[in-house]
Protein backbone atom coordinates (compact mmCIF):
# COMPACT_ATOMS: atom_id res chain seq x y z
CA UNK A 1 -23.30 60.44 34.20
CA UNK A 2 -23.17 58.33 30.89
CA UNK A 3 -19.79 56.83 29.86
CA UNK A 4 -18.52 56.65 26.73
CA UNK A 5 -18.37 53.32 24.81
CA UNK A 6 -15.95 52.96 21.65
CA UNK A 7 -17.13 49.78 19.92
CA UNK A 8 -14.16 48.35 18.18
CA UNK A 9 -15.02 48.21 14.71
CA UNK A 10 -13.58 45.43 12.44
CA UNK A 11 -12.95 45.66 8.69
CA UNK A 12 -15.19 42.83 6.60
CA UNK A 13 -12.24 41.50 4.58
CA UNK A 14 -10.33 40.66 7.77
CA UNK A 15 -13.88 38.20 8.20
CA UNK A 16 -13.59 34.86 6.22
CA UNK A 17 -16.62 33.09 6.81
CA UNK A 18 -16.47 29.17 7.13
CA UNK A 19 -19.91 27.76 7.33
CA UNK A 20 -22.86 28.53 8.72
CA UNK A 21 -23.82 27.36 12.62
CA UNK A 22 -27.23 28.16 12.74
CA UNK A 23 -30.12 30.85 12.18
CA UNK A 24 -32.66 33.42 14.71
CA UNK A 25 -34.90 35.73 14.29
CA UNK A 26 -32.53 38.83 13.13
CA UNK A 27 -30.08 36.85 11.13
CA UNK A 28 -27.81 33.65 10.62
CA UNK A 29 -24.62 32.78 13.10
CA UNK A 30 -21.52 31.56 11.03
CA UNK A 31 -18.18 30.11 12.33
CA UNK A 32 -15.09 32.62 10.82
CA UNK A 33 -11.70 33.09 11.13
CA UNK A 34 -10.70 36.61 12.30
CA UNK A 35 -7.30 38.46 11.09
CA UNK A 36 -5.73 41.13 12.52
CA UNK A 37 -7.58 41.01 15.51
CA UNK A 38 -4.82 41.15 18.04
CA UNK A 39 -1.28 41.84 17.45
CA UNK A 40 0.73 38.22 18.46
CA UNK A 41 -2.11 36.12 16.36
CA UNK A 42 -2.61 36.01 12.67
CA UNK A 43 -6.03 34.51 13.16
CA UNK A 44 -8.50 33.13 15.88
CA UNK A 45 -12.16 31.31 15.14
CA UNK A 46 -14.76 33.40 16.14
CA UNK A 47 -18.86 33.34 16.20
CA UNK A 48 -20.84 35.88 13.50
CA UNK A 49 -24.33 37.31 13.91
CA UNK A 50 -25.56 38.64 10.82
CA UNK A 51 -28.56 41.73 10.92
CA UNK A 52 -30.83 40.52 8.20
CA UNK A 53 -32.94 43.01 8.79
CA UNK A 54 -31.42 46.58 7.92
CA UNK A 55 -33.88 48.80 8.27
CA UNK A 56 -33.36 51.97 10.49
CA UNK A 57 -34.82 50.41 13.64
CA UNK A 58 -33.04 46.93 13.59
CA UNK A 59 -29.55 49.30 12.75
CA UNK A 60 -30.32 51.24 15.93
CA UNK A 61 -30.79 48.26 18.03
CA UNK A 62 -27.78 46.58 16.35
CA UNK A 63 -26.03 49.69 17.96
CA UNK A 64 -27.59 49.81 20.86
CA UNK A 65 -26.58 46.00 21.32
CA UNK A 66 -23.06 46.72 20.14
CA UNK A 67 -22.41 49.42 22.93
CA UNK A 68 -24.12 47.22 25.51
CA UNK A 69 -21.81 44.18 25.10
CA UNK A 70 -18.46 46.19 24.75
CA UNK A 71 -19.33 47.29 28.21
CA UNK A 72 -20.69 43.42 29.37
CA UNK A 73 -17.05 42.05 30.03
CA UNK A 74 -16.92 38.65 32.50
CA UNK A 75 -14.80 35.92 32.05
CA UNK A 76 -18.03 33.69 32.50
CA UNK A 77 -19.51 35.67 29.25
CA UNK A 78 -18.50 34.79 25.36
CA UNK A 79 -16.40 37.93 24.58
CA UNK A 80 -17.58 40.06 22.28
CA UNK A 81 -15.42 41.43 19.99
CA UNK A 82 -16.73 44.37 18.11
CA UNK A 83 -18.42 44.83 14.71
CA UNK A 84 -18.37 45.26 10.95
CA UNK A 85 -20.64 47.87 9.94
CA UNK A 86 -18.62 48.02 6.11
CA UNK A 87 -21.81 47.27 3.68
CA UNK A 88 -24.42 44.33 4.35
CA UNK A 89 -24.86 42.69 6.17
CA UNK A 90 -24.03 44.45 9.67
CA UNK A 91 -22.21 42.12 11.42
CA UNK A 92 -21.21 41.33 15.35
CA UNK A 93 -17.99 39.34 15.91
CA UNK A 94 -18.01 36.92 18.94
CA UNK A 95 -15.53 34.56 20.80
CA UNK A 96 -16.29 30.61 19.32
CA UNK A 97 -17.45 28.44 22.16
CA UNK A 98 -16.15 24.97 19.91
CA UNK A 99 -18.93 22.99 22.05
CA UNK A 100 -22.02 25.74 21.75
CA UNK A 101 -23.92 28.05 23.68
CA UNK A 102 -24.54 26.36 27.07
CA UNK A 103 -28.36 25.36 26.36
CA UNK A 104 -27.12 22.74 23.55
CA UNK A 105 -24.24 22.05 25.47
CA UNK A 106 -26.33 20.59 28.45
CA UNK A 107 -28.94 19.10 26.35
């Protein structure tokens, strides 16, 4: 039996992007402040992934994605926060880790 997954979607102009952090294959990863995200904080820094790519396929594996990491929930695992689907780019909001993803970190 299949559960239900109810990505929280996030409105772009609560999004203010700061700079950019670096680039992959699908798109670029920016540092952002976040409003309205929960209820007893104006704002909080998060990560961005931007979908360069917006063709049908890459918006059904941005989906796809999006569904798999609302369900991937470990305190050992950058929260995920939800996405922006308002316009281009499509965009996945993530918990800022101020010292990296762990490769860089133990380089």
């Amino acid at each position: 039996m299949q559960s239900l997954t109810v990505v929280q979607h996030i409105k772009r102009h609560n999004i203010v992007l700061k700079r950019e952090l670096g680039e992959g294959a699908f798109g670029k990863v920016f540092l952002a402040e976040c409003y309205n995200l929960y209820p007893e904080q104006d704002k909080i820094l998060v990560a961005v992934k931007t979908l360069k790519d917006a063709s049908d396929n890459a918006r059904k594996d941005f989906h796809r994605e999006a569904e798999l990491l609302t369900n991937l929930q470990h305190e050992h695992i950058v929260k995920f926060y939800g996405v922006c689907v308002e316009g281009d780019p499509l965009i996945m909001v993530f918990e800022y880790m101020k010292h990296g993803d762990l490769n860089k970190f133990l380089r």
